[in-house]
PDB file of N, CA and C in Angstrom:
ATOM      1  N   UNK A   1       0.845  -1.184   0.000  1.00  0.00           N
ATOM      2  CA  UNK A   1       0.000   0.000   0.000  1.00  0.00           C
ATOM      3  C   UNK A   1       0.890   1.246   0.000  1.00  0.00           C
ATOM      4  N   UNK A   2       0.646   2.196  -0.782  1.00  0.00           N
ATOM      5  CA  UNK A   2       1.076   3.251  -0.700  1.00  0.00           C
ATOM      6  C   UNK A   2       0.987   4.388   0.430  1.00  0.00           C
ATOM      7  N   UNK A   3       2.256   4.606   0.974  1.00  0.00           N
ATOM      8  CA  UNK A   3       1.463   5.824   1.944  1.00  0.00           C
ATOM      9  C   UNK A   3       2.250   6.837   2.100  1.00  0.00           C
ATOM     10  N   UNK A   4       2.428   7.540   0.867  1.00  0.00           N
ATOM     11  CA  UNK A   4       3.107   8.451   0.454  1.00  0.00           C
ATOM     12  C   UNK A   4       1.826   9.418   0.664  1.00  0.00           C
ATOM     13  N   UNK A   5       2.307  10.655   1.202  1.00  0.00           N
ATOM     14  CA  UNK A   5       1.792  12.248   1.110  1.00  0.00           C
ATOM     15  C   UNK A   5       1.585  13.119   0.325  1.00  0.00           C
ATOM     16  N   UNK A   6       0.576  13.074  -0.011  1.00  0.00           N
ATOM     17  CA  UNK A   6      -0.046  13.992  -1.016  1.00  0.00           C
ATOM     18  C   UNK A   6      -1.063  15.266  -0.436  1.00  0.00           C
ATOM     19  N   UNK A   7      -1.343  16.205  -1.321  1.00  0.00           N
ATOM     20  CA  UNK A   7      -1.756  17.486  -0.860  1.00  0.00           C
ATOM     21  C   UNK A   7      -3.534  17.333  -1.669  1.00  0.00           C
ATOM     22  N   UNK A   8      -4.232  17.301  -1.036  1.00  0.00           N
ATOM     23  CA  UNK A   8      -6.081  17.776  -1.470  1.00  0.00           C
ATOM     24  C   UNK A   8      -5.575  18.992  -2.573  1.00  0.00           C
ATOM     25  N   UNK A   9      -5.879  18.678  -3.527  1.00  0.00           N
ATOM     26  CA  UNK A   9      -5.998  19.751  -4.591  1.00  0.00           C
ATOM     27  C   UNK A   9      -7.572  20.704  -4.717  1.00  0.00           C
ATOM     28  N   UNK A  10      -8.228  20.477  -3.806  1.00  0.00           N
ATOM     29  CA  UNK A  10      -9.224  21.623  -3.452  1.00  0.00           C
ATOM     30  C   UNK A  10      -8.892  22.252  -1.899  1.00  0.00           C
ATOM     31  N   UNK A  11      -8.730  21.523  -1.022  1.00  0.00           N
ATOM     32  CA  UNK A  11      -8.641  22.428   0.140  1.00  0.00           C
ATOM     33  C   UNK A  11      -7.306  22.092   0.915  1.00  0.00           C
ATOM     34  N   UNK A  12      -6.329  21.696   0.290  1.00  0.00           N
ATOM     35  CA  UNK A  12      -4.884  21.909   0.843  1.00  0.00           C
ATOM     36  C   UNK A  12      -4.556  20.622   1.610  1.00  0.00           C
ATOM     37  N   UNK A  13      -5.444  19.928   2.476  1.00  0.00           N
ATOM     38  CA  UNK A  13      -5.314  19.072   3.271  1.00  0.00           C
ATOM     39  C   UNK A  13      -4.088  17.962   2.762  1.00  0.00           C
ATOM     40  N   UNK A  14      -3.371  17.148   3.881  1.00  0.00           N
ATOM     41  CA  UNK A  14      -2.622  16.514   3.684  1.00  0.00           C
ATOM     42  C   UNK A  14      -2.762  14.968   3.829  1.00  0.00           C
ATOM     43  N   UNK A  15      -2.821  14.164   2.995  1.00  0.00           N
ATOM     44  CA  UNK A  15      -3.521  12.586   3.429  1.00  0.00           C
ATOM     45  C   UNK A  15      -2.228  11.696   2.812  1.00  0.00           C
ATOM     46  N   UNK A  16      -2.855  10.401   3.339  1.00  0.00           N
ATOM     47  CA  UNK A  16      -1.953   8.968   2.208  1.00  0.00           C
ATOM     48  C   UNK A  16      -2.863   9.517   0.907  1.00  0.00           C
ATOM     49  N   UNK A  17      -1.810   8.642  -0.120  1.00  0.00           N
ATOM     50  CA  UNK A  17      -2.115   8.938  -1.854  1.00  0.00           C
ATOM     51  C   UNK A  17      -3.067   7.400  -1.689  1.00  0.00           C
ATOM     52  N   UNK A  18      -3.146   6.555  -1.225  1.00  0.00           N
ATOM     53  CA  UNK A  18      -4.087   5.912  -1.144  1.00  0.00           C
ATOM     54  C   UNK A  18      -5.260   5.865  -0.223  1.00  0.00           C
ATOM     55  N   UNK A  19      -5.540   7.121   0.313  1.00  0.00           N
ATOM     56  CA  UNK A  19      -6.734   7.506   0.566  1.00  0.00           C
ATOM     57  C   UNK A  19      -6.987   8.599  -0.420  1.00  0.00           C
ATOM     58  N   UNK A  20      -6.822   8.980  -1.609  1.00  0.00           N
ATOM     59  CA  UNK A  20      -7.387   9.964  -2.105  1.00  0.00           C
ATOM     60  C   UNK A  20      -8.367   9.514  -3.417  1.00  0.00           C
ATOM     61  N   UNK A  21      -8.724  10.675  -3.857  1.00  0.00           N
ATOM     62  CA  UNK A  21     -10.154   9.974  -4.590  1.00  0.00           C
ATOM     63  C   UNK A  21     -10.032  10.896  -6.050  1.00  0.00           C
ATOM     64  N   UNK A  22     -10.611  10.326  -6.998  1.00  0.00           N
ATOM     65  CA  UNK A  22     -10.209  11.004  -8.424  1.00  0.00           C
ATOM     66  C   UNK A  22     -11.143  12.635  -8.119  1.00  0.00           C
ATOM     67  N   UNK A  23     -10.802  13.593  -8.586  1.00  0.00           N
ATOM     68  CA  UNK A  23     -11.844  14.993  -8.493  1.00  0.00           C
ATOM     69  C   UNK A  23     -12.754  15.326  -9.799  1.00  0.00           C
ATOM     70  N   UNK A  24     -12.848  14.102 -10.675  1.00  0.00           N
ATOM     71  CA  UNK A  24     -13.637  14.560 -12.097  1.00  0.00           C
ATOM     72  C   UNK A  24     -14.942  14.914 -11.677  1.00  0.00           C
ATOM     73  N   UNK A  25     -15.856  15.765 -11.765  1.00  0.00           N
ATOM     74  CA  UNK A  25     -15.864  16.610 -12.958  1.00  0.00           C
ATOM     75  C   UNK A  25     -15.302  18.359 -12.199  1.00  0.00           C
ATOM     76  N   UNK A  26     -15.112  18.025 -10.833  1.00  0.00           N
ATOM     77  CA  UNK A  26     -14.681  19.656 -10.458  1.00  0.00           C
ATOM     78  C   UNK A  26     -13.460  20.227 -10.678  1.00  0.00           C
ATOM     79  N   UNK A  27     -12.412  19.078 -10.853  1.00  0.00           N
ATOM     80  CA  UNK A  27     -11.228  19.279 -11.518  1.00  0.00           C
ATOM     81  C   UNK A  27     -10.525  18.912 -12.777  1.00  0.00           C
ATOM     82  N   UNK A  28     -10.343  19.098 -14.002  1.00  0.00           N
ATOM     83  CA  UNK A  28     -10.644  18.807 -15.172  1.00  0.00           C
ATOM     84  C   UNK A  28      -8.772  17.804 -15.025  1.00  0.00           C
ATOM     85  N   UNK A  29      -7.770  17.814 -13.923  1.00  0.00           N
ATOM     86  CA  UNK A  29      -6.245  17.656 -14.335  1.00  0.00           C
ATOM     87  C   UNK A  29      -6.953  15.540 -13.633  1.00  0.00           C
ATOM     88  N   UNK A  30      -6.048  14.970 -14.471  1.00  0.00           N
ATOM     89  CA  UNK A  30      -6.427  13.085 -13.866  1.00  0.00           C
ATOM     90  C   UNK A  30      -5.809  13.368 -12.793  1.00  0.00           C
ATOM     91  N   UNK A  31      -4.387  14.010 -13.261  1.00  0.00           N
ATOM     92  CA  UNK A  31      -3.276  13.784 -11.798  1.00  0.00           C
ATOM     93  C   UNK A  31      -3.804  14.440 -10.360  1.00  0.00           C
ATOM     94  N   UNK A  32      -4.957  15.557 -10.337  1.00  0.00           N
ATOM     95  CA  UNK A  32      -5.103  15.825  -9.432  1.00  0.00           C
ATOM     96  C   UNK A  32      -5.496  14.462  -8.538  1.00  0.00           C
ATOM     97  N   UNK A  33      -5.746  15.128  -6.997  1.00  0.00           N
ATOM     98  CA  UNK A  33      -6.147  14.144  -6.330  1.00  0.00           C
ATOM     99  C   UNK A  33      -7.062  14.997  -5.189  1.00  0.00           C
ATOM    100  N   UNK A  34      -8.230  14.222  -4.327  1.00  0.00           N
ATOM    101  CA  UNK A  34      -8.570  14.871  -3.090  1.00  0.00           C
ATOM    102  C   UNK A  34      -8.903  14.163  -2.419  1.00  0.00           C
ATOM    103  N   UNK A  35      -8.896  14.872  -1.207  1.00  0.00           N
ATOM    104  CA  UNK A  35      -9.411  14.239   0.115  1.00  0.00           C
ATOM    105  C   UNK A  35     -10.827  13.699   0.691  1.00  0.00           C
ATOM    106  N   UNK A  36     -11.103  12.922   1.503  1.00  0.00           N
ATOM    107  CA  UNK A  36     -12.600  11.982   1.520  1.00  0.00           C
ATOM    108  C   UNK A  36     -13.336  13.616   1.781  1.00  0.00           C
ATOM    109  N   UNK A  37     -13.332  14.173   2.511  1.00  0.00           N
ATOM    110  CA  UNK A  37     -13.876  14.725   3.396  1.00  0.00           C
ATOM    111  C   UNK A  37     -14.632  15.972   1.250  1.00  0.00           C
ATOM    112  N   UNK A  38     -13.644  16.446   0.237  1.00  0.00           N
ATOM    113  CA  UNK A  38     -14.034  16.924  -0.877  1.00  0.00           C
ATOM    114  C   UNK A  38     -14.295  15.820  -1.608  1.00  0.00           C
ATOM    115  N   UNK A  39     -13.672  15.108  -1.317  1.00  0.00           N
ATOM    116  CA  UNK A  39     -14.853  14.046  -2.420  1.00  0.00           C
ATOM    117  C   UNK A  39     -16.139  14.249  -1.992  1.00  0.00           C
ATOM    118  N   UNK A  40     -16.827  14.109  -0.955  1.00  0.00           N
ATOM    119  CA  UNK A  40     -18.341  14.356  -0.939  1.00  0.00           C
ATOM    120  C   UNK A  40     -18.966  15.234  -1.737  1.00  0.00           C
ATOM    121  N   UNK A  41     -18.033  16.613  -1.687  1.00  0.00           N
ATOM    122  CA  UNK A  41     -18.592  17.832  -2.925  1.00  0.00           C
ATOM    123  C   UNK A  41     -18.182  17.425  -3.998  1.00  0.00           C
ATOM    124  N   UNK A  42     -17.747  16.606  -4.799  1.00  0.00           N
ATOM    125  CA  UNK A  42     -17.376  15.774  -6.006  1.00  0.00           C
ATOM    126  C   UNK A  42     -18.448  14.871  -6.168  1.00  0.00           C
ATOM    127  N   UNK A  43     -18.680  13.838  -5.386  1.00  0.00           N
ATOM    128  CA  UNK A  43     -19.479  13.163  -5.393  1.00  0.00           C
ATOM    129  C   UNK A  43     -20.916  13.945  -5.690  1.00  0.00           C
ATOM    130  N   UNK A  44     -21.458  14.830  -4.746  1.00  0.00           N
ATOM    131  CA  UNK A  44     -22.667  15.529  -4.859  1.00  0.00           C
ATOM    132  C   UNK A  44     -22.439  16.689  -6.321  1.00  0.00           C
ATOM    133  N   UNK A  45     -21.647  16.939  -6.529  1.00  0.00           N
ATOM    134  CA  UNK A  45     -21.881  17.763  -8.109  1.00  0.00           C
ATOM    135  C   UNK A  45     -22.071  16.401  -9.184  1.00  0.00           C
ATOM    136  N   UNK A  46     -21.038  15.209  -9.310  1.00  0.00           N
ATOM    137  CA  UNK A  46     -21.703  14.304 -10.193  1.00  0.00           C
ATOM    138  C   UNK A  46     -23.292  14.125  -9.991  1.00  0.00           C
ATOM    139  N   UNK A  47     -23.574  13.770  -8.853  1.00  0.00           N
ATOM    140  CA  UNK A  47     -25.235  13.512  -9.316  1.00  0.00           C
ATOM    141  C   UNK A  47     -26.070  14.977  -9.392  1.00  0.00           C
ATOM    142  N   UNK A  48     -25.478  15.948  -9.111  1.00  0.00           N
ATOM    143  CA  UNK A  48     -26.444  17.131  -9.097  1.00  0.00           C
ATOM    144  C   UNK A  48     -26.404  17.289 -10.980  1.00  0.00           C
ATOM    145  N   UNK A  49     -25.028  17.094 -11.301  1.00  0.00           N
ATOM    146  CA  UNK A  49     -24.960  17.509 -12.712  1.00  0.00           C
ATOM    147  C   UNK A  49     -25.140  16.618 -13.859  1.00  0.00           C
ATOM    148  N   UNK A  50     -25.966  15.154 -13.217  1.00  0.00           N
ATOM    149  CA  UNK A  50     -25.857  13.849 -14.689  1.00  0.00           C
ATOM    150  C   UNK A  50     -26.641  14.350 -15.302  1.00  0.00           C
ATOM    151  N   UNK A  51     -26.409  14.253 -16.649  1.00  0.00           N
ATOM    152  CA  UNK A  51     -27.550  14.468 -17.823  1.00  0.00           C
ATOM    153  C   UNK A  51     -27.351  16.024 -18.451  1.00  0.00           C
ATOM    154  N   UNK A  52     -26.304  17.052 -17.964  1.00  0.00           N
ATOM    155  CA  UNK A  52     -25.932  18.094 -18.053  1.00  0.00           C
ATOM    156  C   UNK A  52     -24.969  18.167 -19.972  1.00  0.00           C
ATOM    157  N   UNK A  53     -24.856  19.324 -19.906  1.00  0.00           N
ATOM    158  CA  UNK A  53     -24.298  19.337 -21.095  1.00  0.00           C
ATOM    159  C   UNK A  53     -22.818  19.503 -20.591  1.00  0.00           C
ATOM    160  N   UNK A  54     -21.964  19.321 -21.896  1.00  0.00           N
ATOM    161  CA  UNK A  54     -20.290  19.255 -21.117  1.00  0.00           C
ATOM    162  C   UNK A  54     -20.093  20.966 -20.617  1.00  0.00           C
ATOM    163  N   UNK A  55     -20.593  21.870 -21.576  1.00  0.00           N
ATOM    164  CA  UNK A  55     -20.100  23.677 -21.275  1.00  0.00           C
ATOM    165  C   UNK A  55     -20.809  23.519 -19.904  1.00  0.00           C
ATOM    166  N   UNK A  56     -21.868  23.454 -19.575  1.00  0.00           N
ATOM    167  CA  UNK A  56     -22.865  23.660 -18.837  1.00  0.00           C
ATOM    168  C   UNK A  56     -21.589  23.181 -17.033  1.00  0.00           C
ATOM    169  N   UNK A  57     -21.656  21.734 -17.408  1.00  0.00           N
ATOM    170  CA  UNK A  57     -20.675  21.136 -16.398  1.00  0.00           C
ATOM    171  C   UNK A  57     -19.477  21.713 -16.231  1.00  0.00           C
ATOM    172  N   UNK A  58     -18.462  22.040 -16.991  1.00  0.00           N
ATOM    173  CA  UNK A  58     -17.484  22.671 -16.896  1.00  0.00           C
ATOM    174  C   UNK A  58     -17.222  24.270 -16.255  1.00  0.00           C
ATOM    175  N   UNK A  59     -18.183  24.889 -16.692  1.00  0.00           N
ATOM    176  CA  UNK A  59     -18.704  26.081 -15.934  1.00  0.00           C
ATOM    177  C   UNK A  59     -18.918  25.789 -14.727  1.00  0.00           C
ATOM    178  N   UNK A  60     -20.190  25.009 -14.232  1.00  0.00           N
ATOM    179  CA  UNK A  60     -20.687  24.899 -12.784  1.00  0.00           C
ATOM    180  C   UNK A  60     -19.549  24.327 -11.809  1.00  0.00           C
ATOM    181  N   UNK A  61     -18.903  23.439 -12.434  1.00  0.00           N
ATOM    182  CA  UNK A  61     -17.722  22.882 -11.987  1.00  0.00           C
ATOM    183  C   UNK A  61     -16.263  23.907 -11.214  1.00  0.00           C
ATOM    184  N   UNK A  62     -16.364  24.772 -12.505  1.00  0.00           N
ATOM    185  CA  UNK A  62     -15.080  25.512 -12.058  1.00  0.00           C
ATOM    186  C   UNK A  62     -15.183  26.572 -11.118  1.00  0.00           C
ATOM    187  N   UNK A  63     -16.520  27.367 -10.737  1.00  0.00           N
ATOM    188  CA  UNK A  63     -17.108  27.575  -9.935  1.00  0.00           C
ATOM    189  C   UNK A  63     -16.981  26.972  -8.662  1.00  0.00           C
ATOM    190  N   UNK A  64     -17.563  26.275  -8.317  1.00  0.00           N
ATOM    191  CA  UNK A  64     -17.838  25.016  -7.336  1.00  0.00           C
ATOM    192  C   UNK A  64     -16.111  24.746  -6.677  1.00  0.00           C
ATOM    193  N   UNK A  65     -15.281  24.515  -8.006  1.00  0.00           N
ATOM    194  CA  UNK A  65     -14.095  24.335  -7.054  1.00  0.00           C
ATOM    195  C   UNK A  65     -13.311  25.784  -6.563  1.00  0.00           C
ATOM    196  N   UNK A  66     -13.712  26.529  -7.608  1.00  0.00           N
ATOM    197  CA  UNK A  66     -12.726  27.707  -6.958  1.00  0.00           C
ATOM    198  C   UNK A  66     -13.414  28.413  -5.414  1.00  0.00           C
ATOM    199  N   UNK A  67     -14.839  28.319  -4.685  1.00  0.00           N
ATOM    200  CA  UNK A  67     -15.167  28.910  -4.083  1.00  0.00           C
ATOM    201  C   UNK A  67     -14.826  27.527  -2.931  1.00  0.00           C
ATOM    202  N   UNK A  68     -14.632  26.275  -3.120  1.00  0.00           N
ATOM    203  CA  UNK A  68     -14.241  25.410  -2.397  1.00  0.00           C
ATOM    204  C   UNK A  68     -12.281  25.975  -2.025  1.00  0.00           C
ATOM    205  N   UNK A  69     -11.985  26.155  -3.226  1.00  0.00           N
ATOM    206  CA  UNK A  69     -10.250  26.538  -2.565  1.00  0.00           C
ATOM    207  C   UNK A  69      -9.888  27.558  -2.090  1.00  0.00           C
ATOM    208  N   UNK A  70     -10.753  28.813  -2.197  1.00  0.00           N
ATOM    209  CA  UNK A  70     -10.567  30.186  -1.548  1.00  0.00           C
ATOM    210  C   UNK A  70     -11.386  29.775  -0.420  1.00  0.00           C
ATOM    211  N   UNK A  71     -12.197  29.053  -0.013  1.00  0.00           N
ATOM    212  CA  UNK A  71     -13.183  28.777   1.898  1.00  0.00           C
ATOM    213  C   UNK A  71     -11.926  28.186   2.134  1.00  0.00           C
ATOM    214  N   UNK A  72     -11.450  27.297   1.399  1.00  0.00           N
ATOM    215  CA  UNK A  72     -10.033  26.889   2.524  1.00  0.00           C
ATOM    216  C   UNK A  72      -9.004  27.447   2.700  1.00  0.00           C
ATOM    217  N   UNK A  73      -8.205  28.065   2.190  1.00  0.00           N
ATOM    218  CA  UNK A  73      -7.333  29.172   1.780  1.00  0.00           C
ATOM    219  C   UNK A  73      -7.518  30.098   3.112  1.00  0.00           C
ATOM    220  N   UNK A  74      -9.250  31.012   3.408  1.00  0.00           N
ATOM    221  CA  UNK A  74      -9.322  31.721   4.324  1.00  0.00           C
ATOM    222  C   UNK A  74      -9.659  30.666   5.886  1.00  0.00           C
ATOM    223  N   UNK A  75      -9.956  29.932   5.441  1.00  0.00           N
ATOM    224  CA  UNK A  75     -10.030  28.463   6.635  1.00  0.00           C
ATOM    225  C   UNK A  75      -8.395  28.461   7.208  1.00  0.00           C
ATOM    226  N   UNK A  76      -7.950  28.319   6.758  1.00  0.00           N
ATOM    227  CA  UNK A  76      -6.300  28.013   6.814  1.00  0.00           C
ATOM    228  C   UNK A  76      -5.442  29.278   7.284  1.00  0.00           C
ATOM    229  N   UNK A  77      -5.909  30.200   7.101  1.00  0.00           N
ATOM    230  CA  UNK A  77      -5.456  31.284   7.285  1.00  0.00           C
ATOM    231  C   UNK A  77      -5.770  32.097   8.561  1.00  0.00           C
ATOM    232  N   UNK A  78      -7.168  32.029   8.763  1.00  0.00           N
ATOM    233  CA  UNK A  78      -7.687  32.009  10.029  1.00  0.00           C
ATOM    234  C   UNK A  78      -7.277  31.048  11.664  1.00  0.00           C
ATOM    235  N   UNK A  79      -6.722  29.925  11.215  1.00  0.00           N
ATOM    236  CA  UNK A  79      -6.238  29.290  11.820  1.00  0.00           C
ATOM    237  C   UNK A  79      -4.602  29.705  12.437  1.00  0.00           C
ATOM    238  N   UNK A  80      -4.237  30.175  11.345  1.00  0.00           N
ATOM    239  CA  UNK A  80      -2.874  30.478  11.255  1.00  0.00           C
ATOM    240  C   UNK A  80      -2.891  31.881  12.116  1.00  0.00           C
ATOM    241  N   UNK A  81      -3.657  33.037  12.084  1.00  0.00           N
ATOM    242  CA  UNK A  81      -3.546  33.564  12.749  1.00  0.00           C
ATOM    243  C   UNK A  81      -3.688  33.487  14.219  1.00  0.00           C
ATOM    244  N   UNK A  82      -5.101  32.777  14.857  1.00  0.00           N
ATOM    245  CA  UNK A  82      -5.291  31.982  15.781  1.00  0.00           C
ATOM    246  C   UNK A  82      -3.951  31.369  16.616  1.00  0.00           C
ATOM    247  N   UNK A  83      -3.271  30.787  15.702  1.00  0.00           N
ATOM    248  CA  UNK A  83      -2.046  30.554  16.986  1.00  0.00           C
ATOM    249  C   UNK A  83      -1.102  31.291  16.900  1.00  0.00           C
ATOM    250  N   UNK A  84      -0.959  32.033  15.937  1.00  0.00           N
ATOM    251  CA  UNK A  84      -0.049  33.158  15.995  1.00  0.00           C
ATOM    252  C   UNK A  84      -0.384  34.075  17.326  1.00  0.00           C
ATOM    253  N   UNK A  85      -1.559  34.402  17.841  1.00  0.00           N
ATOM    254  CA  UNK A  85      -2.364  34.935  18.798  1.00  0.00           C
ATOM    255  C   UNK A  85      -2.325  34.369  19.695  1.00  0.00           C
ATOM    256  N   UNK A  86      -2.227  32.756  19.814  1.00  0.00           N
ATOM    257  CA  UNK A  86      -2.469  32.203  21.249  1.00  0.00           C
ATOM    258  C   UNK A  86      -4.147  31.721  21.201  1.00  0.00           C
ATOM    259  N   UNK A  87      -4.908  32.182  20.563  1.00  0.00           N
ATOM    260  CA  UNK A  87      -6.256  32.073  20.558  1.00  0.00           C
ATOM    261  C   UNK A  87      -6.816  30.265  20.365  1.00  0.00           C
ATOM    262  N   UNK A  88      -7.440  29.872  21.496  1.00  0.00           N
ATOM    263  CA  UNK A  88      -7.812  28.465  21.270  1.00  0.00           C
ATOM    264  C   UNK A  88      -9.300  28.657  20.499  1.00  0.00           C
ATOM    265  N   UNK A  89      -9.497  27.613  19.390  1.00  0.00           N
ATOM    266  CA  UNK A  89     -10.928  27.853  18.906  1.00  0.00           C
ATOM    267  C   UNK A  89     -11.830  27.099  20.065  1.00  0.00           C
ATOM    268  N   UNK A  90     -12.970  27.132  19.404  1.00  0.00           N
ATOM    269  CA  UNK A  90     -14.241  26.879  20.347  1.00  0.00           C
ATOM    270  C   UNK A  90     -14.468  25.755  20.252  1.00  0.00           C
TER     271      UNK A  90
END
């Protein structure tokens, strides 16, 4: 089994490469990879979008992931300040 470290190509997270999950249709690259926790929003855009046209998907898609990598981005960042501060979350 592989358990080499790889990076969530939507929200940064760090997992084994054999826990990660393909990102089609929110990420158009094979090589990407993501984490269980974005596969669910992968999972739920495939069935929100079967029967869709490809422009149609590709649009809603690229959407969908970019507002998924900027929530983590400021997720991550927020955190970062937090212990920079000393501040325990809730």
């Amino acid at each position: 089994m592989n358990d080499k470290i790889i990076t969530c190509a939507l929200c940064g997270s760090k997992m084994k490469e054999w826990e990660s999950n393909n990102p089609q249709p929110l990420l158009e690259d094979f090589n990407d990879r993501v984490c269980r926790d974005c596969n669910d929003y992968v999972t739920a855009t495939r069935i929100i979008l079967r029967g869709a046209d490809v422009e149609t998907t590709r649009y809603i898609c690229n959407i969908i992931a970019e507002i998924m990598q900027m929530a983590s981005a400021l997720n991550r960042s927020r955190h970062q300040m937090q212990e920079q501060m000393g501040i325990e979350e809730e």
